[in-house]
C-alpha atoms as a PDB file:
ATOM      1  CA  UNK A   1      49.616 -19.249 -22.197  1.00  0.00           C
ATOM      2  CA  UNK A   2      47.234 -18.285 -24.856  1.00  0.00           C
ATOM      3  CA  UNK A   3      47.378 -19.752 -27.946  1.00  0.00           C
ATOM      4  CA  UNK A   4      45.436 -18.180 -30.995  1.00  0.00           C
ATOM      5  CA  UNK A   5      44.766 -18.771 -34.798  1.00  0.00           C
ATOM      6  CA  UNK A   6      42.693 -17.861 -37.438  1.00  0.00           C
ATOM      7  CA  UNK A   7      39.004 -19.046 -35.892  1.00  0.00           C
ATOM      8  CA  UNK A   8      39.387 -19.625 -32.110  1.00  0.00           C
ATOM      9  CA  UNK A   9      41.595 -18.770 -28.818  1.00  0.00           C
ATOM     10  CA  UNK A  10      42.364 -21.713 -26.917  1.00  0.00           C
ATOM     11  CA  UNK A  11      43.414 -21.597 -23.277  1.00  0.00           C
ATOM     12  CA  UNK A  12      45.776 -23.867 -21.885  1.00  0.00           C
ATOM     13  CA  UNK A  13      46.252 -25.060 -18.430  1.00  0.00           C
ATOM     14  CA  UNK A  14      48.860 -22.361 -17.554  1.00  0.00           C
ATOM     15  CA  UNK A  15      46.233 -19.723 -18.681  1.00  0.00           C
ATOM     16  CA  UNK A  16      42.962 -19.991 -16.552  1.00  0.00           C
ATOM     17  CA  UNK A  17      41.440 -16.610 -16.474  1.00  0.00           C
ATOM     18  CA  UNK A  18      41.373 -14.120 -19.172  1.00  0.00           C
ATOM     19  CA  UNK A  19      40.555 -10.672 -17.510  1.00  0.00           C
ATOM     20  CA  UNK A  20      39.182  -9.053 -20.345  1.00  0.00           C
ATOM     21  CA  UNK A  21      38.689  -9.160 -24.469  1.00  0.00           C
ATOM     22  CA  UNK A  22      37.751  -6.301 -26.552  1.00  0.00           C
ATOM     23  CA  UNK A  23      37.524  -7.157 -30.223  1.00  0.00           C
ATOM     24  CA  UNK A  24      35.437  -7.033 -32.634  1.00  0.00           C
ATOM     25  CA  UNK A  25      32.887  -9.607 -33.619  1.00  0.00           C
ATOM     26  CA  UNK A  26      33.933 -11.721 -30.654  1.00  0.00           C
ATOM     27  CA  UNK A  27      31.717 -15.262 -30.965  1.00  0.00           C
ATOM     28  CA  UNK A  28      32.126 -17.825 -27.766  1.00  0.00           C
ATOM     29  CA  UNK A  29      30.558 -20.915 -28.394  1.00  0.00           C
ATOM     30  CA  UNK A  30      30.363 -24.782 -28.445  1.00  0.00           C
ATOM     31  CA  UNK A  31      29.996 -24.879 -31.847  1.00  0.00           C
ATOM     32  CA  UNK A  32      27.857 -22.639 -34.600  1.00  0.00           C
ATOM     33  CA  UNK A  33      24.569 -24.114 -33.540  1.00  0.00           C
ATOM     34  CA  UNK A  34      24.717 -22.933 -29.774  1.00  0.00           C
ATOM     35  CA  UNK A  35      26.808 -19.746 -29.397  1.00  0.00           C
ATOM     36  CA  UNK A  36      27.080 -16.080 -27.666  1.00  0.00           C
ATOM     37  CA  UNK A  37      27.935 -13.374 -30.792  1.00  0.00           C
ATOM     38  CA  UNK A  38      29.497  -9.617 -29.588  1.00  0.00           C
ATOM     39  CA  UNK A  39      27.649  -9.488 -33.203  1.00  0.00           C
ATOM     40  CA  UNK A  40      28.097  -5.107 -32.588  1.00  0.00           C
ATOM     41  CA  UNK A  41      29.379  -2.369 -30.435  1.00  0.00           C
ATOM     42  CA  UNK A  42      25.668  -2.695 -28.432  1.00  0.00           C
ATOM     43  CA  UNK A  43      24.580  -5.776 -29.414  1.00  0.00           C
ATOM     44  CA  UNK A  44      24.465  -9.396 -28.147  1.00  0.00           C
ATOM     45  CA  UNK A  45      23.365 -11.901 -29.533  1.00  0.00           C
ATOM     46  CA  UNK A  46      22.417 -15.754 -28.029  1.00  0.00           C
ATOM     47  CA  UNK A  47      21.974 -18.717 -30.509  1.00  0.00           C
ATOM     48  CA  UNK A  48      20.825 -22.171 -29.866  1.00  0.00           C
ATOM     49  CA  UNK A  49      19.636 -25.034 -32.138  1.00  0.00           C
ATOM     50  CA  UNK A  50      21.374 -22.707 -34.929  1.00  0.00           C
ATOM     51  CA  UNK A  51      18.889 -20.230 -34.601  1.00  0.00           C
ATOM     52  CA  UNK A  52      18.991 -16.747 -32.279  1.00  0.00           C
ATOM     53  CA  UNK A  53      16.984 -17.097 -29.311  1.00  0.00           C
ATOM     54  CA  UNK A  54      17.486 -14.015 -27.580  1.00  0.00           C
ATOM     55  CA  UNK A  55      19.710 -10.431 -27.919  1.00  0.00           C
ATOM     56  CA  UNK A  56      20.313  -7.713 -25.597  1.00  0.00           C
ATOM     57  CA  UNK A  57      20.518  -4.070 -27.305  1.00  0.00           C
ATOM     58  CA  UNK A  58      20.271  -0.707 -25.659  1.00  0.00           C
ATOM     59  CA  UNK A  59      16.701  -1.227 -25.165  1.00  0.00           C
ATOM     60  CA  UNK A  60      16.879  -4.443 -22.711  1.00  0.00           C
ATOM     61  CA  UNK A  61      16.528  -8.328 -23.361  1.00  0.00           C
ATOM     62  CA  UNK A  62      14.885  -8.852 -26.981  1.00  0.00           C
ATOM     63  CA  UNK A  63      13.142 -12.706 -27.759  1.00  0.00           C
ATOM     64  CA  UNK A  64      13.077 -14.149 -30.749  1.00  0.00           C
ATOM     65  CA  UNK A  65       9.843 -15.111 -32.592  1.00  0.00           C
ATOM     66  CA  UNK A  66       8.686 -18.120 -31.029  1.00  0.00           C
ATOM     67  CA  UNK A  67      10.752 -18.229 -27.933  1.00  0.00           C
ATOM     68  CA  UNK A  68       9.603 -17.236 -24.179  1.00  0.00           C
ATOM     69  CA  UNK A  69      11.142 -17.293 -20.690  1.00  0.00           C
ATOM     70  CA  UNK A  70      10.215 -20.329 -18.862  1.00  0.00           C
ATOM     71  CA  UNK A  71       9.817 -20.576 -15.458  1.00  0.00           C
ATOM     72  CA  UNK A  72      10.002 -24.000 -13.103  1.00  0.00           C
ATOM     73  CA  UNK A  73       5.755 -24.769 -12.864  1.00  0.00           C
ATOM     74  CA  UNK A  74       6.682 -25.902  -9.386  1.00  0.00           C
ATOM     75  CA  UNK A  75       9.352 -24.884  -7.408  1.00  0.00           C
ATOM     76  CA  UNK A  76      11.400 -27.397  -6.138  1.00  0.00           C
ATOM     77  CA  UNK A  77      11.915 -26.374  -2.278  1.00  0.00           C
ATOM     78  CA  UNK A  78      10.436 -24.544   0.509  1.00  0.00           C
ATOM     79  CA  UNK A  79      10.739 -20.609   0.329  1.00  0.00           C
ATOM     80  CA  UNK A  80      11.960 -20.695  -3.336  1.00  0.00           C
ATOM     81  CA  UNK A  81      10.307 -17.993  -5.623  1.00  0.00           C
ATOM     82  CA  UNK A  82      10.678 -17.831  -9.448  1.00  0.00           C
ATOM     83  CA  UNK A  83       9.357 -15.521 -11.699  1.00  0.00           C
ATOM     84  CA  UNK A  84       9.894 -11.326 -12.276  1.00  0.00           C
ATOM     85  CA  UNK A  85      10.842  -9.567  -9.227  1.00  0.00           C
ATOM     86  CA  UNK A  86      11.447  -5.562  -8.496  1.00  0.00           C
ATOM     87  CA  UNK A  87      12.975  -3.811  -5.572  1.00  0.00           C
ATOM     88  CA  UNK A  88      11.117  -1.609  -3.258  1.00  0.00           C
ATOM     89  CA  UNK A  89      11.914  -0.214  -0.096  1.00  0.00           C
ATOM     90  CA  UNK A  90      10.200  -0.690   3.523  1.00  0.00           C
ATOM     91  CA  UNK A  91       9.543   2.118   6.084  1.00  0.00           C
ATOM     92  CA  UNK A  92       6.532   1.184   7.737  1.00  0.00           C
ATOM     93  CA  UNK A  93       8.207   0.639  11.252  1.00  0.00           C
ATOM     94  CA  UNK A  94       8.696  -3.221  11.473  1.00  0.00           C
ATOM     95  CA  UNK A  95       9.771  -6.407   9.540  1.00  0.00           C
ATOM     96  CA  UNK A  96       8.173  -7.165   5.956  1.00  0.00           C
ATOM     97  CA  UNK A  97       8.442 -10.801   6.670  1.00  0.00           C
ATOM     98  CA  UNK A  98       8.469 -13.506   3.922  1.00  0.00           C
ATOM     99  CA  UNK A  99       5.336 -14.479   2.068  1.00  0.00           C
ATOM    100  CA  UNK A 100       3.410 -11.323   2.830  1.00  0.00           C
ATOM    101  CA  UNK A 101       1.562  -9.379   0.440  1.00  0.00           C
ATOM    102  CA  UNK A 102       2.390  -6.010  -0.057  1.00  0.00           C
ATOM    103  CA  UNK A 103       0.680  -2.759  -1.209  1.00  0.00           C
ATOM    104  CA  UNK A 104       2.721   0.567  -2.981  1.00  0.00           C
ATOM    105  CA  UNK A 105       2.240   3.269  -0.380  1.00  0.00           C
ATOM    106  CA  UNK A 106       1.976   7.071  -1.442  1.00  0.00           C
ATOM    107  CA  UNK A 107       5.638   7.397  -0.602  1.00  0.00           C
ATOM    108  CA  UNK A 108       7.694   6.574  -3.847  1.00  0.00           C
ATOM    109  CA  UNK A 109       9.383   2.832  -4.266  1.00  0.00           C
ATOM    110  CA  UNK A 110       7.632   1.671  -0.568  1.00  0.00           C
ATOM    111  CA  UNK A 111       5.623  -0.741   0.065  1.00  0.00           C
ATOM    112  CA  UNK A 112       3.661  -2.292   3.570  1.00  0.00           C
ATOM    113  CA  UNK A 113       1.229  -4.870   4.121  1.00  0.00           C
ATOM    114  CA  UNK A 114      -1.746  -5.531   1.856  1.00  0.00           C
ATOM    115  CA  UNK A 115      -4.795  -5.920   3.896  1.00  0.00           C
ATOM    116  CA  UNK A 116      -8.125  -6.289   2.596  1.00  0.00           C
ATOM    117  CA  UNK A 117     -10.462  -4.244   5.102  1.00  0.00           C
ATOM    118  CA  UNK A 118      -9.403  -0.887   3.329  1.00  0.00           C
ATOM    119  CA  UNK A 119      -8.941   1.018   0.334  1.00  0.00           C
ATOM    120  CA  UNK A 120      -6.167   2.833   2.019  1.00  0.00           C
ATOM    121  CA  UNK A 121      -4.332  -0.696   1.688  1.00  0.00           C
ATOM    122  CA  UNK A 122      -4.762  -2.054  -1.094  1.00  0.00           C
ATOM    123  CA  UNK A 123      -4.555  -3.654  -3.756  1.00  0.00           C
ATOM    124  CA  UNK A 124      -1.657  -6.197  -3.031  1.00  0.00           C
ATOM    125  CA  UNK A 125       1.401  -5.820  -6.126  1.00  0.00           C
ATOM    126  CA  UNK A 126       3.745  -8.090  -4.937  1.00  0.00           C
ATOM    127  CA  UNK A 127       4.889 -10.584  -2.325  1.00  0.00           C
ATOM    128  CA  UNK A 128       7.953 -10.588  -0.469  1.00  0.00           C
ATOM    129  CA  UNK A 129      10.784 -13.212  -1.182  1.00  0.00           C
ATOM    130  CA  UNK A 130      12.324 -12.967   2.273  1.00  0.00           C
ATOM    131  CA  UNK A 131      12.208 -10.800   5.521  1.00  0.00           C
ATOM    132  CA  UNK A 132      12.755  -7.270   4.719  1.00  0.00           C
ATOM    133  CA  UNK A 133      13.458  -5.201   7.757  1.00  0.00           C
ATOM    134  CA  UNK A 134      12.619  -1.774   8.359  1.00  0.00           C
ATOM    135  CA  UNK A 135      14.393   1.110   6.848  1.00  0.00           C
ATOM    136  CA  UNK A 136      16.007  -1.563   4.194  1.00  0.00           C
ATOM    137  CA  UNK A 137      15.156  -2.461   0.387  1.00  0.00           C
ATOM    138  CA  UNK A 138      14.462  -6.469  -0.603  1.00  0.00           C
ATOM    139  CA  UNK A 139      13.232  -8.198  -3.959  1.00  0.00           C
ATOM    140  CA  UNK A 140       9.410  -8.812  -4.432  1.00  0.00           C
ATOM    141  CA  UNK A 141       7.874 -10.963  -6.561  1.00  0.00           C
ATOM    142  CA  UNK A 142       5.893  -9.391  -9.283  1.00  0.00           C
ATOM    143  CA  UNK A 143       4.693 -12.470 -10.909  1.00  0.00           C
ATOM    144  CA  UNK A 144       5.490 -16.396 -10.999  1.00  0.00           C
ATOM    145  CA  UNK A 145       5.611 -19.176  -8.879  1.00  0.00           C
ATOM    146  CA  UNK A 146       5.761 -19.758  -5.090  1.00  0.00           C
ATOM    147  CA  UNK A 147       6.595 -22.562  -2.941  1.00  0.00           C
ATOM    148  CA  UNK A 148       6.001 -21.103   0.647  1.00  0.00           C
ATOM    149  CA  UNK A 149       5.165 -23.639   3.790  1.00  0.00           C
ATOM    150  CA  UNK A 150       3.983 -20.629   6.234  1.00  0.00           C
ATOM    151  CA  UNK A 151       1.594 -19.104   3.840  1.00  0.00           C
ATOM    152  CA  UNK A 152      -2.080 -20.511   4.231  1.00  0.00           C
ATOM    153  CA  UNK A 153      -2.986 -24.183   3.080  1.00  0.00           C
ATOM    154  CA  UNK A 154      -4.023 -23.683  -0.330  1.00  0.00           C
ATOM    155  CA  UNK A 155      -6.802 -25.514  -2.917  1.00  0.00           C
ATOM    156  CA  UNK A 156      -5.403 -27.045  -5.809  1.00  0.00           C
ATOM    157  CA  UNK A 157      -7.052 -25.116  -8.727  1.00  0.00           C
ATOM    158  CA  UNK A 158      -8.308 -22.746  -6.116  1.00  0.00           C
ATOM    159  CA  UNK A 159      -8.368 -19.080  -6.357  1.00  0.00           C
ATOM    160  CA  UNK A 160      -6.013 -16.854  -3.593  1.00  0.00           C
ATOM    161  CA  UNK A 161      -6.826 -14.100  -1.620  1.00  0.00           C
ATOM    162  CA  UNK A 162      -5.500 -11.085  -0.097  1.00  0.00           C
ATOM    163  CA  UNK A 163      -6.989 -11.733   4.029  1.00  0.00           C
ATOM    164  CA  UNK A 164      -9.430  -8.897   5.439  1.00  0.00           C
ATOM    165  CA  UNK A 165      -8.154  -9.973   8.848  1.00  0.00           C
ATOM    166  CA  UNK A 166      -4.232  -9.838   9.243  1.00  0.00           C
ATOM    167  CA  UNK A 167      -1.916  -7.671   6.938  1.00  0.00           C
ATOM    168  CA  UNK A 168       0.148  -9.231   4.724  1.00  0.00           C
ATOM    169  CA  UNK A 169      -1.646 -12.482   5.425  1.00  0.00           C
ATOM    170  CA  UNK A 170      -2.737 -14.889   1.874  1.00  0.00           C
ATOM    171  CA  UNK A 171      -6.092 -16.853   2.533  1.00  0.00           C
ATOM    172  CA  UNK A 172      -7.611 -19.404   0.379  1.00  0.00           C
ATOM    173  CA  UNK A 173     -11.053 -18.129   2.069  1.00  0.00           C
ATOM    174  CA  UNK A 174     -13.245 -15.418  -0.040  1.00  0.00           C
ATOM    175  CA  UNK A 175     -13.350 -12.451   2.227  1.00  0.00           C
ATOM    176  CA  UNK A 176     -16.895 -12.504   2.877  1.00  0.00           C
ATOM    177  CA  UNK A 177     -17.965  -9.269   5.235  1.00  0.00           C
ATOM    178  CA  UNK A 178     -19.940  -5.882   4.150  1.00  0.00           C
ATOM    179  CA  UNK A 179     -16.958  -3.586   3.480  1.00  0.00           C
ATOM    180  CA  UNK A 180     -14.689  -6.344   2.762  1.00  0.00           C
ATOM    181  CA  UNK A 181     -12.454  -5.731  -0.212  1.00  0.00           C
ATOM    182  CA  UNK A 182     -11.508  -8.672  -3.441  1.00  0.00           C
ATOM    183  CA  UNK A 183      -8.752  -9.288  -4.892  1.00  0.00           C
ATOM    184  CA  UNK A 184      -7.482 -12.481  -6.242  1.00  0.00           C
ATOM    185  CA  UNK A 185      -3.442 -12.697  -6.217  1.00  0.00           C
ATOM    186  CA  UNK A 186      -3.175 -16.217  -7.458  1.00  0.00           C
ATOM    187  CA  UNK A 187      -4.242 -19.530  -8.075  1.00  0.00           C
ATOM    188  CA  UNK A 188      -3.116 -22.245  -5.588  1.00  0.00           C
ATOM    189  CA  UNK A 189      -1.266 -25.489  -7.276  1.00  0.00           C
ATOM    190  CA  UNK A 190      -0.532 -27.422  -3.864  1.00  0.00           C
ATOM    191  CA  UNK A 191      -1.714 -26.756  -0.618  1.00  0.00           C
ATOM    192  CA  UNK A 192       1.533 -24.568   0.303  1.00  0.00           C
ATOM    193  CA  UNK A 193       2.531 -23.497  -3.693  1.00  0.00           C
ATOM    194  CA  UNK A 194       0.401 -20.977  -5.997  1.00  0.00           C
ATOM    195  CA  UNK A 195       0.786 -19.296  -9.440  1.00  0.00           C
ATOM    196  CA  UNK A 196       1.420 -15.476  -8.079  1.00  0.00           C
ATOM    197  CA  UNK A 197      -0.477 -12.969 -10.293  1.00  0.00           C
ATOM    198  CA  UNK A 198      -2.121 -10.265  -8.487  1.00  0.00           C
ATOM    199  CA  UNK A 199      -5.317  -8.737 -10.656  1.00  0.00           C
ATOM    200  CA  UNK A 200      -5.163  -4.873  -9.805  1.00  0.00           C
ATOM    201  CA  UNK A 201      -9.100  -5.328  -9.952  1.00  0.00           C
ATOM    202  CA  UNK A 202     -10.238  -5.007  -6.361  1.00  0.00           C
ATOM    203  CA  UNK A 203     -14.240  -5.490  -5.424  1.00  0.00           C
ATOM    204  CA  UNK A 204     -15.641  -4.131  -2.197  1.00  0.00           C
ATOM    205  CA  UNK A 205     -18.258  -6.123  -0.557  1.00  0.00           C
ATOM    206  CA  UNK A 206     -21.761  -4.616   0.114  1.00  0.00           C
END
């Protein structure tokens, strides 16, 4: 059962699941340092190292002064992706497949293939975090980290770009023909791993 007093509920092994708690001023915690406080009726609050870190109010997730989101520098495995993603749909006819650079069409929430011989597709937003077939909706990276063994072979340090010759394609190459357009999406950190950050600043080649 449940066993309470005046500063805690305990559960015992009878009792493994509580289905719900509404109370006021609810705090669940390992001790006061590090702790999650139902501090209001729209508030929550996350403490660690006796200090808040964090709070989530009717306007989103709040940091503290002094505090950030960090993500892993380099991911760990192949085809991981960390960072800030958003959903948008594809209807362009065919697989979005992993790794590809993508471009918003004029068609609300879709996206196709970045490719940098055209103004008509570009500039690249986001990349794709796994295959997303036609007529369905899949996460895309906005910005981070990527750690993907079929995109091109990448220069440490180097600077990434959207290719002029397939769609979707990443090259570690300048696009160098009249016509061509720039844009740099990253910065490679291993030959198949890059810092994803597309500048929305696109050159066209004379």
């Amino acid at each position: 059962g449940i066993t309470a007093n005046a500063n805690d509920v305990a559960i015992t092994p009878a009792q493994t699941t509580i289905t719900s708690i509404y109370a006021t001023d609810i705090v669940i915690g390992e001790d006061a340092q590090t702790q999650i406080d139902f501090e209001t009726a729209n508030e929550i609050h996350f403490d660690a190292d006796n200090a808040e870190r964090a709070k989530i109010t009717s306007a989103g997730l709040i940091m503290s002064s002094g505090t950030g989101i960090e993500f892993p520098t380099l991911p760990g495995s192949d085809n991981h992706f960390n960072g800030i993603y958003a959903t948008f749909a594809n209807a362009t006819g065919a697989t979005i497949e992993q790794g590809k650079v993508v471009y918003h069409t004029s068609t609300e929430n879709q996206v196709a293939k970045a490719r940098a011989n055209a103004d008509s597709t570009m500039p690249a937003i986001a990349i794709a975090t796994a295959d997303v077939t036609n007529g369905a909706s899949g996460l895309f990276l906005l910005f981070g980290t990527v750690y993907d063994q079929s995109v091109a072979t990448l220069t440490i340090g180097g600077e990434v770009y959207v290719s002029e010759d397939t769609a979707g394609e990443i090259t570690a190459t300048l696009p160098a023909s009249s016509g061509d357009r720039v844009q740099i999406v990253g910065i490679g950190m291993h030959a198949d791993k890059m810092f994803f950050n597309p500048s929305l600043t696109v050159i066209e080649r004379a």
